[in-house]
N, C-alpha and C. Protein backbone atom coordinates (compact mmCIF):
# COMPACT_ATOMS: atom_id res chain seq x y z
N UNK A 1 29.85 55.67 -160.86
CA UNK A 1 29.62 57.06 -160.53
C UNK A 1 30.08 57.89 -161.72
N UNK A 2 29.24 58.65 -162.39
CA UNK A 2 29.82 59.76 -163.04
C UNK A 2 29.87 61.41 -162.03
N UNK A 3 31.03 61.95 -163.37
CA UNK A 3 31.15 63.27 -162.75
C UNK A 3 31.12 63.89 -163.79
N UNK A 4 30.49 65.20 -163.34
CA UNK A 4 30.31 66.55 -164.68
C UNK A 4 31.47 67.26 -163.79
N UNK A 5 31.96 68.44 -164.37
CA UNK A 5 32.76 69.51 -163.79
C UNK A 5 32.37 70.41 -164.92
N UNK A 6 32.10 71.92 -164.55
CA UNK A 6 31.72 73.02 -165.82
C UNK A 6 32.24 74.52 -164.52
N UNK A 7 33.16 74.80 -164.89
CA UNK A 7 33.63 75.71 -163.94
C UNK A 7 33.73 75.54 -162.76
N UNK A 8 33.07 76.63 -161.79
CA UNK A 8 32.46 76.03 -160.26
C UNK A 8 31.68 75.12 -160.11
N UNK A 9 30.79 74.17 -160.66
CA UNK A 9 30.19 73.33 -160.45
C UNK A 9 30.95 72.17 -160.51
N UNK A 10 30.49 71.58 -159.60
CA UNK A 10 30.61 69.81 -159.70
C UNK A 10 29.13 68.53 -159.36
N UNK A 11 29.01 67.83 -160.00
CA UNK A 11 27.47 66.45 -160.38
C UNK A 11 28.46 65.51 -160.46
N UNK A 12 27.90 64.78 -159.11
CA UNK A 12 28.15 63.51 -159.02
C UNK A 12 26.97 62.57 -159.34
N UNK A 13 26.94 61.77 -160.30
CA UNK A 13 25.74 60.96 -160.40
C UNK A 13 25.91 59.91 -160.29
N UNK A 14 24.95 59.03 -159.17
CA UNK A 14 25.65 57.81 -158.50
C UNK A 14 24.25 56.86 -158.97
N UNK A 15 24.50 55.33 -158.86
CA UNK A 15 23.65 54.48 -159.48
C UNK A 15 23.34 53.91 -158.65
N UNK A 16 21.96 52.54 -158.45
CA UNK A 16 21.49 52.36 -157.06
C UNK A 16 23.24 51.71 -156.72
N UNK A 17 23.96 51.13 -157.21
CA UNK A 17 25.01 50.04 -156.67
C UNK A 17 25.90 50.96 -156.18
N UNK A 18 26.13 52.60 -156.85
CA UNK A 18 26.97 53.33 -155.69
C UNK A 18 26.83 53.88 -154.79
N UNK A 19 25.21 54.16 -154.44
CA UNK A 19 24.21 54.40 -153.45
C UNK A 19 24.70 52.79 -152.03
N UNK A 20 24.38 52.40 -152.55
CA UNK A 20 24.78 50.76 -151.74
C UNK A 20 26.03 50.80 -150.83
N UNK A 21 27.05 50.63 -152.14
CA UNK A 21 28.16 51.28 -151.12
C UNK A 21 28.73 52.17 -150.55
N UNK A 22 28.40 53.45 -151.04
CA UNK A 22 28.56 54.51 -150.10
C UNK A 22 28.11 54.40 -148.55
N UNK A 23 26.55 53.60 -148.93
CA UNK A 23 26.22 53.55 -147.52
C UNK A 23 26.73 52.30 -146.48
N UNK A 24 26.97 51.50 -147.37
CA UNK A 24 27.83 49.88 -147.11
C UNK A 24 28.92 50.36 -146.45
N UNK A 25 30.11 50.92 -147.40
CA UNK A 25 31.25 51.30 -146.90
C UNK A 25 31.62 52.26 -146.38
N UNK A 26 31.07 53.51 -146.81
CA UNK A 26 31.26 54.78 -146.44
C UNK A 26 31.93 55.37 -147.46
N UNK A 27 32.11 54.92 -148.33
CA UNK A 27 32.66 55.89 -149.59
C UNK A 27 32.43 54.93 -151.25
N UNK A 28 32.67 55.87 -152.13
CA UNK A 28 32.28 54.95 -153.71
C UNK A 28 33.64 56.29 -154.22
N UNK A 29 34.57 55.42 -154.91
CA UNK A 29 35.43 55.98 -155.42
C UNK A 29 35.77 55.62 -157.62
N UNK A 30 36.03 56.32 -158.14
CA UNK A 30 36.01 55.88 -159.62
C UNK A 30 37.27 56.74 -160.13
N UNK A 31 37.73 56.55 -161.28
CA UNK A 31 38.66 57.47 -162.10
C UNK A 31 39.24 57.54 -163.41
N UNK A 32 39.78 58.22 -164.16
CA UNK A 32 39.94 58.77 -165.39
C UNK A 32 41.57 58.28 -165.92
N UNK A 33 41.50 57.55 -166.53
CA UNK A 33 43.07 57.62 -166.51
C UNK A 33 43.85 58.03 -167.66
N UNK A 34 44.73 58.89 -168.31
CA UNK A 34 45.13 59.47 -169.24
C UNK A 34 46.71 59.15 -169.78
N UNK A 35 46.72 59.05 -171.18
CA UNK A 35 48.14 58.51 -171.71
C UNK A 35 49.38 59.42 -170.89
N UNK A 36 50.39 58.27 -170.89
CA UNK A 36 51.40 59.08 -169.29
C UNK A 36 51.13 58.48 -168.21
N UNK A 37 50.53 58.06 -167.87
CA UNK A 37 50.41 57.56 -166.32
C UNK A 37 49.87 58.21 -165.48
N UNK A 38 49.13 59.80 -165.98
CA UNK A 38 48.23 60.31 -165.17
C UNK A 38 47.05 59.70 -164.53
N UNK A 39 46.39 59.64 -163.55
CA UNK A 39 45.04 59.39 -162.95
C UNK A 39 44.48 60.31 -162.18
N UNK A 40 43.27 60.56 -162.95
CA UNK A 40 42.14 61.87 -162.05
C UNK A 40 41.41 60.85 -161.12
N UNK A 41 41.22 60.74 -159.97
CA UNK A 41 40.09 60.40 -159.32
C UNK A 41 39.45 61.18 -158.30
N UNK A 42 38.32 60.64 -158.24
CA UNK A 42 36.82 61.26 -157.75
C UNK A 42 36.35 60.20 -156.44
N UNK A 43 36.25 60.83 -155.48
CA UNK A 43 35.24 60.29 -154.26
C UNK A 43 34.46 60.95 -153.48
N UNK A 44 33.41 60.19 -153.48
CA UNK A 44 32.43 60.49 -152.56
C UNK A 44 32.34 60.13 -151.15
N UNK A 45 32.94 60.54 -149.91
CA UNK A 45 32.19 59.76 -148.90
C UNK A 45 31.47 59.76 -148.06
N UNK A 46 31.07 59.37 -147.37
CA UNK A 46 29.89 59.55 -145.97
C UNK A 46 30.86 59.21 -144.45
N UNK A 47 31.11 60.26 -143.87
CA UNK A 47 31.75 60.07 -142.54
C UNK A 47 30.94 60.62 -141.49
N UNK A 48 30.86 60.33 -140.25
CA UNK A 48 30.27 59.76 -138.92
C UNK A 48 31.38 61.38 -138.02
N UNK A 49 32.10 61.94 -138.22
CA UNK A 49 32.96 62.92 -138.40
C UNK A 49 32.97 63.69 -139.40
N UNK A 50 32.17 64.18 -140.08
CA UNK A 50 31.84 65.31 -140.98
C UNK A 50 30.68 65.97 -140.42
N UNK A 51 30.73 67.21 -139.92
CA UNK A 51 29.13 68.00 -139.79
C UNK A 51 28.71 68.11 -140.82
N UNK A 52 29.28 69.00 -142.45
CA UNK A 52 28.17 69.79 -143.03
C UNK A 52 28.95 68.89 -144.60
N UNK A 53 28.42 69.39 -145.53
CA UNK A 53 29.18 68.55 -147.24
C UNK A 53 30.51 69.88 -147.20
N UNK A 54 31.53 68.58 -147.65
CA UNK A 54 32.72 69.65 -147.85
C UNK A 54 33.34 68.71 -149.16
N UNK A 55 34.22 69.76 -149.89
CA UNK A 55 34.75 69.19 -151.34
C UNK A 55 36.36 69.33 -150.65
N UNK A 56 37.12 68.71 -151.58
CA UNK A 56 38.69 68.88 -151.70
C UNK A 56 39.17 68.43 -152.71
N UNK A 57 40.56 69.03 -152.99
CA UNK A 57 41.15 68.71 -154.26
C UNK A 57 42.77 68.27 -153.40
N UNK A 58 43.41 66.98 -153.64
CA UNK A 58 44.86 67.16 -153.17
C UNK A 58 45.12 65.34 -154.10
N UNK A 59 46.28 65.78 -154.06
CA UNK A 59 47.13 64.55 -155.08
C UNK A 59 46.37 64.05 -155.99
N UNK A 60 45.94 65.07 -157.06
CA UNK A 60 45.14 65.09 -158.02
C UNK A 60 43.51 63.77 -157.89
N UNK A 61 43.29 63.71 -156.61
CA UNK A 61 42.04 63.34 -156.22
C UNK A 61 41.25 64.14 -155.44
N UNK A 62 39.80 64.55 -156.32
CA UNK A 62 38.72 65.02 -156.04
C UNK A 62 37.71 64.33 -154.65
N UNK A 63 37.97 64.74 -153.46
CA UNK A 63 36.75 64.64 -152.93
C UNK A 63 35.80 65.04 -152.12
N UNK A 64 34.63 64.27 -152.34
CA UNK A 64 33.45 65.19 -151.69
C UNK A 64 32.72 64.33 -150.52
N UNK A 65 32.40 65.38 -149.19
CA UNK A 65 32.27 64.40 -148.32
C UNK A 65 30.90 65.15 -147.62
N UNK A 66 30.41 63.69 -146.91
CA UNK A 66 29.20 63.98 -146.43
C UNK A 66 28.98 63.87 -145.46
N UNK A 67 27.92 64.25 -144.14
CA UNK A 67 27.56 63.63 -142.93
C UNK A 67 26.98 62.58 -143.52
N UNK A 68 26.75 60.85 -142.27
CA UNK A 68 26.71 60.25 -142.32
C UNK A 68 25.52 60.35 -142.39
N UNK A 69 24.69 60.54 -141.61
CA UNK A 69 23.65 61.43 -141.69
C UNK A 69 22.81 61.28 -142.72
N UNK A 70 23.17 62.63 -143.40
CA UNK A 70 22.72 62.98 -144.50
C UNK A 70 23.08 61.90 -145.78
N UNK A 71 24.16 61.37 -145.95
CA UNK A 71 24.30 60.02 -146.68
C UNK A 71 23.27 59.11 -146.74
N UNK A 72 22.63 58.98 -145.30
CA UNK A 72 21.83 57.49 -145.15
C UNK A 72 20.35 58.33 -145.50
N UNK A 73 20.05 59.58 -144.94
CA UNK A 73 18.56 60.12 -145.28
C UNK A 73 18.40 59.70 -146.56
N UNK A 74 19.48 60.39 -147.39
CA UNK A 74 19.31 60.62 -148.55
C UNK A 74 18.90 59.15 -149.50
N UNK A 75 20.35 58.64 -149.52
CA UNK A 75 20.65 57.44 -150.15
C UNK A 75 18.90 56.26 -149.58
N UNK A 76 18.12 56.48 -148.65
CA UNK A 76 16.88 55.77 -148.25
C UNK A 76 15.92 56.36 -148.69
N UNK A 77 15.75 57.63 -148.97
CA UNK A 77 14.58 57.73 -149.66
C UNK A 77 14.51 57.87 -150.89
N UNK A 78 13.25 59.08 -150.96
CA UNK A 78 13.11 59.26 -152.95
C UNK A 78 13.87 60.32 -153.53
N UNK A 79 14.62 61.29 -152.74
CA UNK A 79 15.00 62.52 -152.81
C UNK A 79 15.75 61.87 -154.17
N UNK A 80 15.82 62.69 -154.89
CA UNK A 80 17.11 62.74 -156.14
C UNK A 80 18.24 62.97 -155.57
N UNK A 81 18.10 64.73 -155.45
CA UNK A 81 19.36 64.87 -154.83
C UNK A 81 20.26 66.04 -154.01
N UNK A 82 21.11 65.82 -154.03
CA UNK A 82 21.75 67.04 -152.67
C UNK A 82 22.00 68.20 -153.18
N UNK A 83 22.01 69.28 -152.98
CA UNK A 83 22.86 70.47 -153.30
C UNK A 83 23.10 71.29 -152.76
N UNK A 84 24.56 71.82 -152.56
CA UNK A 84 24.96 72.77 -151.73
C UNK A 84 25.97 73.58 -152.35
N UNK A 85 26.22 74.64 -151.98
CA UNK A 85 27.06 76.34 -152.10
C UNK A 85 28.14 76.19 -151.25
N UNK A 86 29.25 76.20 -151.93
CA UNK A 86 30.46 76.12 -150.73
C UNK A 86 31.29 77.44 -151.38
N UNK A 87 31.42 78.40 -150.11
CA UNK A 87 32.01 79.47 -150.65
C UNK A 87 33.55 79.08 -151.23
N UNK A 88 33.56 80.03 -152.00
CA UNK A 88 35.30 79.89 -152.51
C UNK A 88 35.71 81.77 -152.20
N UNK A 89 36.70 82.15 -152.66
CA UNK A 89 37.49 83.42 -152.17
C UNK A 89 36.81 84.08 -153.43
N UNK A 90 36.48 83.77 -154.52
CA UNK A 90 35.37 84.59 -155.27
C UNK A 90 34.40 83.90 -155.93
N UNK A 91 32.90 83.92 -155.27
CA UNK A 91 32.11 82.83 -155.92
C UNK A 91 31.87 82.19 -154.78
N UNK A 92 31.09 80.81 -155.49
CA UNK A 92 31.07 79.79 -155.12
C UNK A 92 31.50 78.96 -155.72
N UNK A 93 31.21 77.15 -155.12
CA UNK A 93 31.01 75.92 -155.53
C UNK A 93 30.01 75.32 -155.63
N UNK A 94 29.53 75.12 -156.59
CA UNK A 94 28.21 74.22 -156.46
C UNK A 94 28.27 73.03 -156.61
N UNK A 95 28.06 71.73 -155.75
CA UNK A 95 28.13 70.66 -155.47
C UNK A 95 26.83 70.29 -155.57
N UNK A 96 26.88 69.20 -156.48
CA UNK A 96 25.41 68.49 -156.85
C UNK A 96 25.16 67.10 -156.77
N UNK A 97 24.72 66.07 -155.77
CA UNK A 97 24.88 64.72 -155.72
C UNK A 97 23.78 63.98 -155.63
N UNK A 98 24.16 63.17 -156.93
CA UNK A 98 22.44 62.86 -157.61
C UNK A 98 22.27 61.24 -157.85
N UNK A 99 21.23 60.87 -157.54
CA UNK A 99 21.31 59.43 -157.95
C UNK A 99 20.47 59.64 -159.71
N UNK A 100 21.31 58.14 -160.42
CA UNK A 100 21.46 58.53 -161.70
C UNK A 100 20.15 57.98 -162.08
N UNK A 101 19.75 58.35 -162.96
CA UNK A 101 18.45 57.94 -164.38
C UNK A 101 18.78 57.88 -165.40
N UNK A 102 17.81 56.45 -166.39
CA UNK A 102 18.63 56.11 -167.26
C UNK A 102 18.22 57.67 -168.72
N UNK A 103 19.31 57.83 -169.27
CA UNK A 103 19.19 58.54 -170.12
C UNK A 103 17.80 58.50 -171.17
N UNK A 104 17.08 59.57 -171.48
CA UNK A 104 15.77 59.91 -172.18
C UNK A 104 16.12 58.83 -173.17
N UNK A 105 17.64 58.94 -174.10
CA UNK A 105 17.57 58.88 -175.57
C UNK A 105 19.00 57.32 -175.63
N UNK A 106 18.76 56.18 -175.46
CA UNK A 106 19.32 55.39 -175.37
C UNK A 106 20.70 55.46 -176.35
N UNK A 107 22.33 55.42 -175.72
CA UNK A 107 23.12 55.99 -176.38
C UNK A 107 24.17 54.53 -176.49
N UNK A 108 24.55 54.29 -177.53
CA UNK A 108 25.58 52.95 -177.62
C UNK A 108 26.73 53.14 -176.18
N UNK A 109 26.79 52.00 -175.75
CA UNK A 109 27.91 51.79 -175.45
C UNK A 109 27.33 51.96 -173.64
N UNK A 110 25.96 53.12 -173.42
CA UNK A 110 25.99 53.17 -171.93
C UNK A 110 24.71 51.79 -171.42
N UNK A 111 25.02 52.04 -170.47
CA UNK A 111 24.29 50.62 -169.53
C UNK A 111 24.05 51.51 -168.35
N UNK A 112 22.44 51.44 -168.83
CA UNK A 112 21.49 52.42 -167.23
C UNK A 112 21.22 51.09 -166.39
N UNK A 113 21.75 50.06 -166.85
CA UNK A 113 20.91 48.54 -166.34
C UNK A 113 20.81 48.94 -164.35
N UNK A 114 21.40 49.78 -163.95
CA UNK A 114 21.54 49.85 -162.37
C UNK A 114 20.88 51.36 -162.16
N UNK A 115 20.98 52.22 -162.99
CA UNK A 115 20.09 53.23 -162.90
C UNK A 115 18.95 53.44 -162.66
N UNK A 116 18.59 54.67 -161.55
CA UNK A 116 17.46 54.67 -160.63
C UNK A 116 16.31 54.70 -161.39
N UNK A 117 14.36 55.08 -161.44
CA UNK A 117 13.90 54.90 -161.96
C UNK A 117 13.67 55.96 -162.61
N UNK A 118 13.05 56.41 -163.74
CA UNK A 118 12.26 57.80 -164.12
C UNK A 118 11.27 57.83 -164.78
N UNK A 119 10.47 58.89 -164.26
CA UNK A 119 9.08 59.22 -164.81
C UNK A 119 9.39 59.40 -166.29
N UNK A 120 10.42 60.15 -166.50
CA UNK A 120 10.40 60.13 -168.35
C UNK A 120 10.18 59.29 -169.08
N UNK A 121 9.26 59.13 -170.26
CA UNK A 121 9.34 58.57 -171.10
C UNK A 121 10.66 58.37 -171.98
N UNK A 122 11.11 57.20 -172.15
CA UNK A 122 12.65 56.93 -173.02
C UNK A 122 12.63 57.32 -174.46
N UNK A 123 13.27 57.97 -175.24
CA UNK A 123 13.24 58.14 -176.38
C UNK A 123 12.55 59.39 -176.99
N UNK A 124 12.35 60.43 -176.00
CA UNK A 124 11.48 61.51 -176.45
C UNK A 124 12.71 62.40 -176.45
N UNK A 125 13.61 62.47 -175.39
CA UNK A 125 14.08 63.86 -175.60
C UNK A 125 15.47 63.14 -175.12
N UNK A 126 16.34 64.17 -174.86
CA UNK A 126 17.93 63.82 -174.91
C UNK A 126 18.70 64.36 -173.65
């Protein structure tokens, strides 16, 4: 799973294998770990007890949660992907949850080998 963060926004981009288990287990979890012993982590899950998508931030883990629902619609068809507006006290949040495609412009070091399919042609643009 990757994650973007750019202010209020947050993109989760998940690959068919975190698509799998999200819906397997009910959640796909990943994280960042920084010199010190810090760790950022990020989850996604799908609960059976969630009505609508809600985010949280507590013991420096990010997460974002889904109806079960909407997990399994999604994660079964062709849709790309989710997006929703979660108010904040000024603004919003924009929550974006996407199954991934392999990058236009093939970059050392990444592996789309599980990445979903795309109409783009590879190598044209970036």
């Amino acid at each position: 799973m990757k994650l973007r963060i750019r202010g209020d926004s947050v993109r989760l981009r998940l690959t068919r294998g975190d698509v799998r288990a999200l819906l397997d287990t009910g959640a796909v979890d990943d994280e960042t770990r920084f010199p010190g012993g810090s760790t950022f982590r990020y989850r996604l899950t799908a609960r059976a007890d969630c009505s609508e998508v809600g985010a949280a931030f507590a013991g420096g883990t990010l997460t974002v949660a889904l109806p079960t629902a909407l997990a399994r619609a999604w994660g079964e068809s062709e849709d790309v992907g989710i997006r929703v507006a979660l108010p904040l006290a000024a603004g919003e949040l924009g929550l974006l949850i996407e199954k991934d495609s392999p990058c236009l412009t093939a970059r050392p070091g990444e592996d789309d080998s599980d990445a979903f399919a795309s109409d783009a042609p590879r190598g044209t643009n970036c």
